[in-house]
Protein backbone atom coordinates (compact mmCIF):
# COMPACT_ATOMS: atom_id res chain seq x y z
CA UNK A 1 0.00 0.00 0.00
CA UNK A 2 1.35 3.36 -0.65
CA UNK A 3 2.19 5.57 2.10
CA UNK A 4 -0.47 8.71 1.44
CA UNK A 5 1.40 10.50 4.57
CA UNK A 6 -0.86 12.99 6.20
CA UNK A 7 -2.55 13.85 2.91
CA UNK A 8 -6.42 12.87 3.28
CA UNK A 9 -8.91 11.93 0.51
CA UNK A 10 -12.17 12.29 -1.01
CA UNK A 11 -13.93 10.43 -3.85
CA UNK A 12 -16.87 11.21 -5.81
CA UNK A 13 -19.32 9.84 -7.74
CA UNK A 14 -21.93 11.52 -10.44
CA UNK A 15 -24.15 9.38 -12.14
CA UNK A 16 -25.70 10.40 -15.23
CA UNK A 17 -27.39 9.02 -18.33
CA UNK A 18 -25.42 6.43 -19.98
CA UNK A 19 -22.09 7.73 -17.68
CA UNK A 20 -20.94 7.16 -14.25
CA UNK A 21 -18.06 9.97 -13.57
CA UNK A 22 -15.65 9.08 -10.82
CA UNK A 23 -13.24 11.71 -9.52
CA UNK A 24 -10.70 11.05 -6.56
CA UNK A 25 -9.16 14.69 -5.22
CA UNK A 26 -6.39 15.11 -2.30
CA UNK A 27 -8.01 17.50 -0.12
CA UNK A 28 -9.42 19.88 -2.45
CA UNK A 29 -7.47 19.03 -5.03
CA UNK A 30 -8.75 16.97 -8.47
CA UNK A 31 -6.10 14.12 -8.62
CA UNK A 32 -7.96 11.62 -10.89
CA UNK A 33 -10.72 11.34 -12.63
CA UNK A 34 -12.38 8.18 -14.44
CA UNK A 35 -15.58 8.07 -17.04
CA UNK A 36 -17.49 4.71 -17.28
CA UNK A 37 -19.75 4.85 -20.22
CA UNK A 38 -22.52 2.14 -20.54
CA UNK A 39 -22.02 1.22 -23.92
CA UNK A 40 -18.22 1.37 -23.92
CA UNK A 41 -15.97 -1.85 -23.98
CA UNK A 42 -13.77 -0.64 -21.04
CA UNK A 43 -10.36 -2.61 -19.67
CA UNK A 44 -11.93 -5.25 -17.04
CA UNK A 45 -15.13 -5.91 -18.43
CA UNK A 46 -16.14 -8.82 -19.37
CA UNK A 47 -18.34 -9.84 -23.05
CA UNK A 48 -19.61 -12.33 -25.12
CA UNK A 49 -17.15 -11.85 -28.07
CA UNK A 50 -17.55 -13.74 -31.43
CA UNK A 51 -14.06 -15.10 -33.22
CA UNK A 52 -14.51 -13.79 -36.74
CA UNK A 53 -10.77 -14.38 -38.38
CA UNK A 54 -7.38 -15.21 -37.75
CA UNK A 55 -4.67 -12.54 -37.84
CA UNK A 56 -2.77 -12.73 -41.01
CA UNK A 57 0.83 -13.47 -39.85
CA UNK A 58 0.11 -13.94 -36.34
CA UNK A 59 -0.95 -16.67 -33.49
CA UNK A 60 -3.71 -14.29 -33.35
CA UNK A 61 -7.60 -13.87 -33.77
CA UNK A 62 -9.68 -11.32 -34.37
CA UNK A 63 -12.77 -11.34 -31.88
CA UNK A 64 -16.45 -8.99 -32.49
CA UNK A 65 -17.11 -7.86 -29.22
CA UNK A 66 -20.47 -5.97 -30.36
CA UNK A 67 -18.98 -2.63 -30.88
CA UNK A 68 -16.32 -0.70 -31.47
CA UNK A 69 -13.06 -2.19 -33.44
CA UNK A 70 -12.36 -6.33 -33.21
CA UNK A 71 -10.57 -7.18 -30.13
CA UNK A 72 -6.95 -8.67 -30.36
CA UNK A 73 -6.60 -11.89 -29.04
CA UNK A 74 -3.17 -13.24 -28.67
CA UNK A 75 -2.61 -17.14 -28.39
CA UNK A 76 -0.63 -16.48 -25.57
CA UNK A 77 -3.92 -15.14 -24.04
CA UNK A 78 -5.66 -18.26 -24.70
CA UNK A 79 -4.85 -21.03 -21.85
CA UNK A 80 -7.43 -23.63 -23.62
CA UNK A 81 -5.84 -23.24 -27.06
CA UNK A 82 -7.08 -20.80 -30.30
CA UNK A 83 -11.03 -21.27 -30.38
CA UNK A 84 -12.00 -21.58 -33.92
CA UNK A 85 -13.95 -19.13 -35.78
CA UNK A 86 -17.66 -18.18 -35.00
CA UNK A 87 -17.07 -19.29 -31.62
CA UNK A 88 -19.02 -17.03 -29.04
CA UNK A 89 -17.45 -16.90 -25.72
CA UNK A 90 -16.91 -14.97 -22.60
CA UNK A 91 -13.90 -12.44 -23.16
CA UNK A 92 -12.30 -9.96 -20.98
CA UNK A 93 -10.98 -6.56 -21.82
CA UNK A 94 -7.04 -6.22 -20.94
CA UNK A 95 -6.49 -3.04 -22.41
CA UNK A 96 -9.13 -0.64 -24.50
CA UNK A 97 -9.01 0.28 -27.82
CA UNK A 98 -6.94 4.02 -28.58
CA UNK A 99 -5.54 5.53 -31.53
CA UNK A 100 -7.31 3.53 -33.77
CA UNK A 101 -5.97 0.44 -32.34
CA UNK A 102 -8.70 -2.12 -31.11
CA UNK A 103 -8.77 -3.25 -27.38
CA UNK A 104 -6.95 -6.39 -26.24
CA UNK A 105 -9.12 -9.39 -24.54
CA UNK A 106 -7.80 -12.36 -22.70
CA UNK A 107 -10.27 -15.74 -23.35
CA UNK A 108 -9.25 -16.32 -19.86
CA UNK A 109 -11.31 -14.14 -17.91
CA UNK A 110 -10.65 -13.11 -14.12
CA UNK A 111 -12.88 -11.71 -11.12
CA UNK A 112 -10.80 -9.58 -8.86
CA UNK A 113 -11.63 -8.99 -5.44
CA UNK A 114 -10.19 -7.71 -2.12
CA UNK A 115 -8.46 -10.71 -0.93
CA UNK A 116 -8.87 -12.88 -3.97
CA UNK A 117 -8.50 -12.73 -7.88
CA UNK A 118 -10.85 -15.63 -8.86
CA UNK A 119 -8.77 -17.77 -11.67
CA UNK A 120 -11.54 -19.85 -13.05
CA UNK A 121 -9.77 -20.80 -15.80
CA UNK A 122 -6.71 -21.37 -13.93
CA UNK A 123 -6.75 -24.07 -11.18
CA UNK A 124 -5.07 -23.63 -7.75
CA UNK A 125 -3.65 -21.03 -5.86
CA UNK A 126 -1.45 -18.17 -6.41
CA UNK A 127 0.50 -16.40 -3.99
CA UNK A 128 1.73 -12.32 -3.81
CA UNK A 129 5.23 -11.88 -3.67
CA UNK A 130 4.63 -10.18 -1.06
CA UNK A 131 2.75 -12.99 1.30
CA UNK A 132 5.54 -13.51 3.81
CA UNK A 133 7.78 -15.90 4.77
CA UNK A 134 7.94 -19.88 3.34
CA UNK A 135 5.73 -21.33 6.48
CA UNK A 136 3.10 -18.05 6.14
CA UNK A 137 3.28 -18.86 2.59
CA UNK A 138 2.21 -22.37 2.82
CA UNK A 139 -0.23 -21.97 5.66
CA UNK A 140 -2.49 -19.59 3.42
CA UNK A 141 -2.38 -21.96 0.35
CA UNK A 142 -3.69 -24.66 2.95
CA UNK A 143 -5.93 -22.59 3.76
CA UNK A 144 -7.26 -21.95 0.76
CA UNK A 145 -6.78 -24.70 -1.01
CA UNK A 146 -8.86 -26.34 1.41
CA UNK A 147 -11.59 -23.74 0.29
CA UNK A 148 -12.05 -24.56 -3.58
CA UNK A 149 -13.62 -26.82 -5.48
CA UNK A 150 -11.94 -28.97 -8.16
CA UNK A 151 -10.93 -26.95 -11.15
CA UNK A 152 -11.04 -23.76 -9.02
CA UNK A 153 -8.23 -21.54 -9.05
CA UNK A 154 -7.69 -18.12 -7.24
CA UNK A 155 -4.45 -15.42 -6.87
CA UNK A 156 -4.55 -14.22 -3.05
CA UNK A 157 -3.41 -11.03 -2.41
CA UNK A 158 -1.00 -10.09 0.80
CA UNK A 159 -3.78 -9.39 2.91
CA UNK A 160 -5.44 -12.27 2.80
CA UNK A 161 -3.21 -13.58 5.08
CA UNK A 162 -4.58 -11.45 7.76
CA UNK A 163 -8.32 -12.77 7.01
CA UNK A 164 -10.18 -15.14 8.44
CA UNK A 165 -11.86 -18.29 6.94
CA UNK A 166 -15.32 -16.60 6.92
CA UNK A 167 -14.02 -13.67 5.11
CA UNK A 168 -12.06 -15.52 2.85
CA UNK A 169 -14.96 -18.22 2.30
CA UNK A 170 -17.53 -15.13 2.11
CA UNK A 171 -15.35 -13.57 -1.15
CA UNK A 172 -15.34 -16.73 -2.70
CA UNK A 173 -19.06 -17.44 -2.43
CA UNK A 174 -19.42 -13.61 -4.08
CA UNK A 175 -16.98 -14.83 -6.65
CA UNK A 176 -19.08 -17.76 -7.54
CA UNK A 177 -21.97 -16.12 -7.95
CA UNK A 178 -20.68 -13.51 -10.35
CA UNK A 179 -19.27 -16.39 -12.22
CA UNK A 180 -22.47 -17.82 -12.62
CA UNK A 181 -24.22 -14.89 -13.38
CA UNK A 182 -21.89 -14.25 -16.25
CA UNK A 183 -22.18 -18.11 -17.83
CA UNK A 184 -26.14 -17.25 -18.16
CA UNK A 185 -26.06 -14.37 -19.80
CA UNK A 186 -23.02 -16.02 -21.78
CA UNK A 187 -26.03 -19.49 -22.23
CA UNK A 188 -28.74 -16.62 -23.22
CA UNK A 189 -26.58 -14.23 -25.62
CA UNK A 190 -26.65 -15.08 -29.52
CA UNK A 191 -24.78 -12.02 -30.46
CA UNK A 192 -21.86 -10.26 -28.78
CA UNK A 193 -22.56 -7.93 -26.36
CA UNK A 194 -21.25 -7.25 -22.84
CA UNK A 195 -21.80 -9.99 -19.50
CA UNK A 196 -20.41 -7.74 -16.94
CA UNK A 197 -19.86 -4.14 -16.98
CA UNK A 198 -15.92 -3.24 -16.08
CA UNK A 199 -14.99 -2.01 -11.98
CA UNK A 200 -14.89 1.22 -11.11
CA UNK A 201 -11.94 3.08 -9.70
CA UNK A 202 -12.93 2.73 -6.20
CA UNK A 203 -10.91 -0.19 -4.86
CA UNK A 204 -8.01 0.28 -6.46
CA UNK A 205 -8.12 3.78 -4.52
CA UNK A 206 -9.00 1.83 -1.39
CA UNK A 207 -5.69 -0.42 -1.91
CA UNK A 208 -3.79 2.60 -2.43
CA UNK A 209 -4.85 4.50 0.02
CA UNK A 210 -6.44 3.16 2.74
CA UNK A 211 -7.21 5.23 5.81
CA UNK A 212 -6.21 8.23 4.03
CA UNK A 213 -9.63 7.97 2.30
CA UNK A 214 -11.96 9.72 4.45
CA UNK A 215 -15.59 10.04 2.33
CA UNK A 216 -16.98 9.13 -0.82
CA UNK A 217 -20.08 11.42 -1.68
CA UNK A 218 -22.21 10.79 -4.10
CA UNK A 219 -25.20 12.58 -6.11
CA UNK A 220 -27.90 9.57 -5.81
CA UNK A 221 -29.12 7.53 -3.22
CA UNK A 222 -29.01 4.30 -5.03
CA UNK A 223 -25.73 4.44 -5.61
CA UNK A 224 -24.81 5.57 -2.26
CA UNK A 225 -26.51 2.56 -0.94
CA UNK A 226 -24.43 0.09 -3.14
CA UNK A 227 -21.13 1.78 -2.10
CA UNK A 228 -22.19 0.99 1.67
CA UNK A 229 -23.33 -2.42 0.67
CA UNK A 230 -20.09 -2.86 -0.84
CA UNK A 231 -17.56 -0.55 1.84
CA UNK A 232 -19.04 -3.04 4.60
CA UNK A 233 -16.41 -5.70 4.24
CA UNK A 234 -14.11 -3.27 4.89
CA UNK A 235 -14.99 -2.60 8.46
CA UNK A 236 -17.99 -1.48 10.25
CA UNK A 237 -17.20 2.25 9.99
CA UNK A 238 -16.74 1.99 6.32
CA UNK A 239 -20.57 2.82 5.53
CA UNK A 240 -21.01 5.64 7.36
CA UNK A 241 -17.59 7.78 5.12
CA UNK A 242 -20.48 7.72 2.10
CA UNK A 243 -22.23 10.72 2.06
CA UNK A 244 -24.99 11.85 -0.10
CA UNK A 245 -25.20 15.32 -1.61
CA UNK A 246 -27.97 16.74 -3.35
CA UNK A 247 -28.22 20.67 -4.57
CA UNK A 248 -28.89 22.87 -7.65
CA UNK A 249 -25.24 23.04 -8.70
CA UNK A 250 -23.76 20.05 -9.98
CA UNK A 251 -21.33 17.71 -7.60
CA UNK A 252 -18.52 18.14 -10.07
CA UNK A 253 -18.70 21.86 -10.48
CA UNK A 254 -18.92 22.18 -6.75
CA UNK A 255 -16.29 20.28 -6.28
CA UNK A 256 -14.13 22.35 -8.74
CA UNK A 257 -13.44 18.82 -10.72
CA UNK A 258 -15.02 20.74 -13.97
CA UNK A 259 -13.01 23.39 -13.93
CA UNK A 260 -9.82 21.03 -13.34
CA UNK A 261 -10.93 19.17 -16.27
CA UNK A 262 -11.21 22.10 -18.93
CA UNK A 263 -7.83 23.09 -17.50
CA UNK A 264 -6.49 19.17 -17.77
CA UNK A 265 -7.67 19.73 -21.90
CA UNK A 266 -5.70 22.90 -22.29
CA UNK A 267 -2.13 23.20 -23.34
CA UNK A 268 -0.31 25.81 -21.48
CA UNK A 269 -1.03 25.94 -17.54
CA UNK A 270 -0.42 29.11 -15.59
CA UNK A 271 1.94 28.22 -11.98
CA UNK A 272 0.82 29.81 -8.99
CA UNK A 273 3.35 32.46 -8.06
CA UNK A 274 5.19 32.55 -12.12
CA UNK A 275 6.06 30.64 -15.15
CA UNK A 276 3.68 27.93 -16.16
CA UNK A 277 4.02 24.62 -18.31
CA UNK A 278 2.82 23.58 -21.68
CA UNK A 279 1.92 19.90 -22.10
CA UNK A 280 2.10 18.55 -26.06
CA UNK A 281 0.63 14.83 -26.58
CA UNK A 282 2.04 13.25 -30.15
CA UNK A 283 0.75 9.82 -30.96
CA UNK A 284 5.13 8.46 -30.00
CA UNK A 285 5.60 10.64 -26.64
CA UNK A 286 4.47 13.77 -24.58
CA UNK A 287 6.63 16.83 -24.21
CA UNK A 288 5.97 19.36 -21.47
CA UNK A 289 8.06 22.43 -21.08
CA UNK A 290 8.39 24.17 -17.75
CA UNK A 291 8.61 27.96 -18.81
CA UNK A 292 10.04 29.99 -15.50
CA UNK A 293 8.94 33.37 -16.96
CA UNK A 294 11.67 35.69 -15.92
CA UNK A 295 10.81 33.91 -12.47
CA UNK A 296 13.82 32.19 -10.21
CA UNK A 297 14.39 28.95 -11.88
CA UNK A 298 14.74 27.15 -8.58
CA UNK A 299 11.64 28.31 -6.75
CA UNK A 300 9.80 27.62 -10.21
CA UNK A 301 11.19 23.86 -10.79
CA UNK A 302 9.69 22.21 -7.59
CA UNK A 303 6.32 24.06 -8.09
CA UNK A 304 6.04 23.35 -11.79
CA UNK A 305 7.35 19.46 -11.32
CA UNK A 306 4.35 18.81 -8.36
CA UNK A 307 1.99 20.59 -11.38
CA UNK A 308 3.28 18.03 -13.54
CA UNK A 309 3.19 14.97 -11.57
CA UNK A 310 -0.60 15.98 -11.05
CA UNK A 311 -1.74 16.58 -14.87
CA UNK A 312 0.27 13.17 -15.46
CA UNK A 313 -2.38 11.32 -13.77
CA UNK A 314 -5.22 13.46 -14.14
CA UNK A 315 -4.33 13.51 -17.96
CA UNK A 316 -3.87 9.98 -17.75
CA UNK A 317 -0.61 10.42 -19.67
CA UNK A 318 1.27 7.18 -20.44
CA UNK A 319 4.53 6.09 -22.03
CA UNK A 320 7.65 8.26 -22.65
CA UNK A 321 7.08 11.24 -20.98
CA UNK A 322 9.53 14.04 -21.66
CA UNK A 323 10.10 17.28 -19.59
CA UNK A 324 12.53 20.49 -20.12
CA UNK A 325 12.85 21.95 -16.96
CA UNK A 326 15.11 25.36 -16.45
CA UNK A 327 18.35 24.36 -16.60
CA UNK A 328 21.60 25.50 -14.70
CA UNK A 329 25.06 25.00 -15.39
CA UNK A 330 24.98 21.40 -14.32
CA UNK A 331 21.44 20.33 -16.19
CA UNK A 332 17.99 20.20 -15.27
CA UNK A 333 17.46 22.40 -11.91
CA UNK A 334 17.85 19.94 -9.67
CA UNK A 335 15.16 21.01 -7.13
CA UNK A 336 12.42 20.27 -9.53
CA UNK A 337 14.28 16.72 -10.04
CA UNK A 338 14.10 16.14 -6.62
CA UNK A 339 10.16 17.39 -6.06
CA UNK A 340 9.34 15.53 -9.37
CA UNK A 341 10.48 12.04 -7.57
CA UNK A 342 8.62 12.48 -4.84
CA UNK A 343 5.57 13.49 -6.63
CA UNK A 344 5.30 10.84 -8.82
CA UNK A 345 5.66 8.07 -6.15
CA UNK A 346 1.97 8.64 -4.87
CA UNK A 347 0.82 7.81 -8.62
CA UNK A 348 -0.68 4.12 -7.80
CA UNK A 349 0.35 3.75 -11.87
CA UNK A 350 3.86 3.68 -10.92
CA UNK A 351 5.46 5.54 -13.29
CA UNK A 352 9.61 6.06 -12.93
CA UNK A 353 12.46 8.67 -13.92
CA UNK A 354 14.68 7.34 -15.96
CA UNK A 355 16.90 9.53 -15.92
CA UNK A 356 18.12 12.85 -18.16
CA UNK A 357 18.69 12.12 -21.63
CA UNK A 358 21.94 13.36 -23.64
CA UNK A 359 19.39 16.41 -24.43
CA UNK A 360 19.26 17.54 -20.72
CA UNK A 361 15.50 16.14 -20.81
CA UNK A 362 14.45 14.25 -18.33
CA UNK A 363 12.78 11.13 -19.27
CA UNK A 364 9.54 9.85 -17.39
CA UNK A 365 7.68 6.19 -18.21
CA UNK A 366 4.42 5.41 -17.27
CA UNK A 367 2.04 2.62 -17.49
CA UNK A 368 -1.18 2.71 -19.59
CA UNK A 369 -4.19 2.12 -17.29
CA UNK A 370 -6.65 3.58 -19.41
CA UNK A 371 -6.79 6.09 -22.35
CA UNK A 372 -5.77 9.36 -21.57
CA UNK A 373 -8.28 11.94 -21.28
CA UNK A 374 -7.69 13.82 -24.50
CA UNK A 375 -8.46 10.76 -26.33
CA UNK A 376 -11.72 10.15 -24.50
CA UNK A 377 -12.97 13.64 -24.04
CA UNK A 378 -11.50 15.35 -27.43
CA UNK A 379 -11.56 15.28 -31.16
CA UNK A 380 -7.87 14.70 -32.22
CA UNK A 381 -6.18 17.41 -34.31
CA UNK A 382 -6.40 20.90 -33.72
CA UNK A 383 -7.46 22.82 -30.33
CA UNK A 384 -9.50 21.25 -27.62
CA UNK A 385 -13.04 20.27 -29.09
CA UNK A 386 -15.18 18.16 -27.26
CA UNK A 387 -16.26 14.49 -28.99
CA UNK A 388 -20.04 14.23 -29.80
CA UNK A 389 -20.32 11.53 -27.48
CA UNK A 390 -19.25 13.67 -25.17
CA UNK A 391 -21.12 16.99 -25.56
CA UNK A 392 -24.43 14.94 -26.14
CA UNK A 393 -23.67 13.02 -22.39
CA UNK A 394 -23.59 16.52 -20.83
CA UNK A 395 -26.45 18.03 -22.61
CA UNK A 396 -28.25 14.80 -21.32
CA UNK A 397 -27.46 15.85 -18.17
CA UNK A 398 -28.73 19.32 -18.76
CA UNK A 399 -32.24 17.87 -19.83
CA UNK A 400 -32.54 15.71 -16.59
CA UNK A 401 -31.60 18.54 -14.40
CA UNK A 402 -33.47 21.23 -16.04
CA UNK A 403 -36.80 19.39 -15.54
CA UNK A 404 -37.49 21.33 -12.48
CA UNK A 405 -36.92 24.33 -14.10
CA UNK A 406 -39.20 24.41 -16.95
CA UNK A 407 -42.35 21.95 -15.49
CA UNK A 408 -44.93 21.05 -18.26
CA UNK A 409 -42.93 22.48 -21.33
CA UNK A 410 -41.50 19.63 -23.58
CA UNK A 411 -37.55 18.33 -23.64
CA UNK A 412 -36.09 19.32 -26.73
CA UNK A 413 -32.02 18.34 -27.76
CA UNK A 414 -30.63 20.62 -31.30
CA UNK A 415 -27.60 18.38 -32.46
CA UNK A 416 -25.58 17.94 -35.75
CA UNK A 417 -26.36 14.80 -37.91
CA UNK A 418 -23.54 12.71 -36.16
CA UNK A 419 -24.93 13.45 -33.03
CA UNK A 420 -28.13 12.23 -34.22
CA UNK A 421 -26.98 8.85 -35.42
CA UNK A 422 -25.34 8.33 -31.86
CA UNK A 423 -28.69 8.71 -30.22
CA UNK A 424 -30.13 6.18 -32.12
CA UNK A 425 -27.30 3.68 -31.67
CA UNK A 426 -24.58 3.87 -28.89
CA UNK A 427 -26.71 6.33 -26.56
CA UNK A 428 -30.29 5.07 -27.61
CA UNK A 429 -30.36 3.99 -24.02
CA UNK A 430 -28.90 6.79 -22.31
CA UNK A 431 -31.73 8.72 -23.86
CA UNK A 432 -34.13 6.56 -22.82
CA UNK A 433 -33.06 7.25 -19.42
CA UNK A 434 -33.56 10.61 -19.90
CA UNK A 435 -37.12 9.79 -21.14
CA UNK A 436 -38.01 7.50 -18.10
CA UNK A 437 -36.65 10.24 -15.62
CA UNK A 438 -38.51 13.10 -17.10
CA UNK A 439 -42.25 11.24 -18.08
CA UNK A 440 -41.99 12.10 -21.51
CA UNK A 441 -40.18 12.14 -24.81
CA UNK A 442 -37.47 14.37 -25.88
CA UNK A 443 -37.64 15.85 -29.16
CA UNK A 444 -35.02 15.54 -31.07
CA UNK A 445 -34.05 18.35 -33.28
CA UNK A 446 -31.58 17.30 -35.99
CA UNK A 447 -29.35 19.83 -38.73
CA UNK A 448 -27.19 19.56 -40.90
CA UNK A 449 -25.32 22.06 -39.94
CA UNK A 450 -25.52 22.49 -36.28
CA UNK A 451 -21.98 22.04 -34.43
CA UNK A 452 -21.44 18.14 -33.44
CA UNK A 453 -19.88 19.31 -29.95
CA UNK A 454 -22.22 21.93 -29.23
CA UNK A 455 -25.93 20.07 -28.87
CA UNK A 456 -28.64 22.41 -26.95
CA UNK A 457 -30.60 21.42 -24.52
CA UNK A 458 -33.89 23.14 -24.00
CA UNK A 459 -37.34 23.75 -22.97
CA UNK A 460 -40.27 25.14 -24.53
């Protein structure tokens, strides 16, 4: 677990038509935010793919998952051999499509828990590296071993050493279950579509952080009571850290986690007290530039480097990550080095300096947990422009909260052509939500040439 220090946390979670919108902020402070769309294929979730060809070249097959570009499927990712094609079976997402690249899927699908991954395609039991010494080591895989059924298999993590059997026994049953769930609707599906919807961000913040975590609000009571359904195992004072809030403004503008996310689209970021930084994504690396502004380089380099250790995450930057800090007569100032190190090790992602290149750049890697937000949130090319999918899932929003506003007059959405199409496919059932929360249905105002990112949402 990573040391958070004194640093508390807060989590929250905004459910909307067709979105769920998770944000995770250190004090005040927007560290991390995650969008689960309903009809996206997102890394962890698990569908009823169909194996349509073999990859030309490759120990490889091509699998429909229902939408969105064939997933890869890599023989290596196969522990029951290649299926053959037309098959229809239950896939999981390793890694999502981006940059035109289709998503990744394993044919060896896993349920991950807190104490256990469940392995059901992978009898017996797997250790951490981290479990403890040889004789702790075997004790737990008595333990559980002595728990499963033939043909089970499960990875415990460390802290399952700590549990007892009714704990450990209690995850398992819950693993089970899910299992089965997903081999019904995997019996009942003819066509690809999706068997389990992928895990939010919430317990891999939990892992992280622990303690440190001190409430998780969110802006509907249904999903408040699942998150206290679910923060139970934890302990019994879990429940009572989820909070509801309800008012007129939004709980992400509230919260400031709007306004961190127009800035988190933007180029060049202003530093509090001089100079600023400008971030460049390119499909091989990102380049940021620390600009001290006539500003002393050192007191500039430490501020600047925590800036950029934030908009890493929040950016969901991954790869090679270069950065030009102000540089001295030795290199990069090494005050921002220093403050950049220490920023980056509360990034669960674990991303590492490498070093300073030839160039006087220092050189960043990060993991790829999910796309990064330009990708999701952005058309590609040119300035900042919201997707349609994305300006239609906020004017949604709009609709559902201006209801109150405007009682008896009719819904009505203006959108572009594209925008219209989506409606009728991918979002058909986010706008049926819409529909079912406000009694009636919108109308649906389509043009040629209205702006694809700018839909209205009105009354009248």
């Amino acid at each position: 677990m990573a040391d958070p220090g004194r640093q508390t946390y807060h989590v929250l979670v905004s459910d909307g038509p067709g979105e769920t919108r998770w944000a995770l902020l250190a004090g005040d402070t927007p560290v991390e935010v995650v969008f689960q769309r309903a009809h996206a294929v997102e890394t962890g979730a698990i569908v009823a793919g169909r194996v349509t060809a073999a990859v030309p070249g490759h120990q490889a097959l091509f699998v429909d998952l229902g939408r969105g570009p064939a997933g890869f499927l890599g023989a290596e990712d196969t522990p029951r051999g290649l299926p053959g094609e037309g098959a229809l079976l239950a896939f999981q997402v390793l890694r999502e499509a981006v940059a035109g690249k289709g998503p990744t899927v394993t044919a060896a699908p896993t349920l991950a828990g807190r104490l256990l991954v469940y392995t059901p395609y992978v009898p017996g039991v797997g250790l951490s590296p981290r479990a403890g010494s040889t004789a702790a080591r075997k004790a737990l895989r008595a333990r559980i071993t002595a728990l499963l059924d033939p043909g089970e298999g499960v990875v415990a993590r460390t802290i399952a050493g700590e549990a007892s059997e009714a704990a450990l026994r209690a995850e398992l049953d819950h693993h089970r279950a899910r299992w089965r769930a997903i081999g019904r609707a995997l019996a009942a599906s003819t066509r690809p579509g999706l068997l389990e919807a992928a895990p939010g961000p919430l317990g891999g913040w939990l892992d992280s952080l622990g303690d440190a975590l001190r409430s998780v609000v969110a802006d509907q009571g249904e999903r408040a009571q699942a998150l206290r359904r679910a923060l139970a195992a934890r302990g019994p004072d879990w429940p009572a850290r989820v909070v509801i809030e309800r008012a007129d403004q939004p709980l992400f503008e509230r919260w400031g986690v709007e306004e961190a996310l127009e800035a988190a689209l933007a180029v060049r970021l202003a530093l509090p007290g001089g100079g600023a930084i400008a971030i460049e994504e390119t499909a091989a690396l990102t380049a940021i530039d620390v600009d001290a502004g006539g500003a002393d380089r050192r007191l500039v380099a430490p501020v600047a480097a925590r800036e950029i250790a934030r908009q890493i995450r929040l950016r969901a930057l991954a790869g090679q990550i270069l950065i030009d800090f102000p540089r001295g007569a030795r290199g990069p100032e090494e005050s921002g080095l220093v403050a950049l190190i220490e920023a980056l090790a509360a990034d669960p992602a674990g991303p590492r300096v490498l070093g300073v290149t030839r160039g006087g750049l220092v050189e960043v890697v990060r993991p790829r947990r999910r796309p990064p937000l330009s990708s999701l949130l952005t058309v590609p090319g040119g300035p900042p422009k919201l997707t349609a999918e994305t300006a239609l899932l906020a004017a949604l929003r709009e609709l559902v909260a201006g209801a109150t506003r405007a009682p008896g007059a009719r819904p009505h959405l203006r959108v572009g052509p594209r925008s219209g199409g989506l409606l009728a496919t991918d979002l058909a059932q986010a706008l049926a939500e819409v529909e079912a929360a406000l009694g009636q249905a919108v109308a649906i105002d389509c043009f040629a040439d209205h702006p694809e990112d700018r839909p209205e949402a009105t009354f009248f």
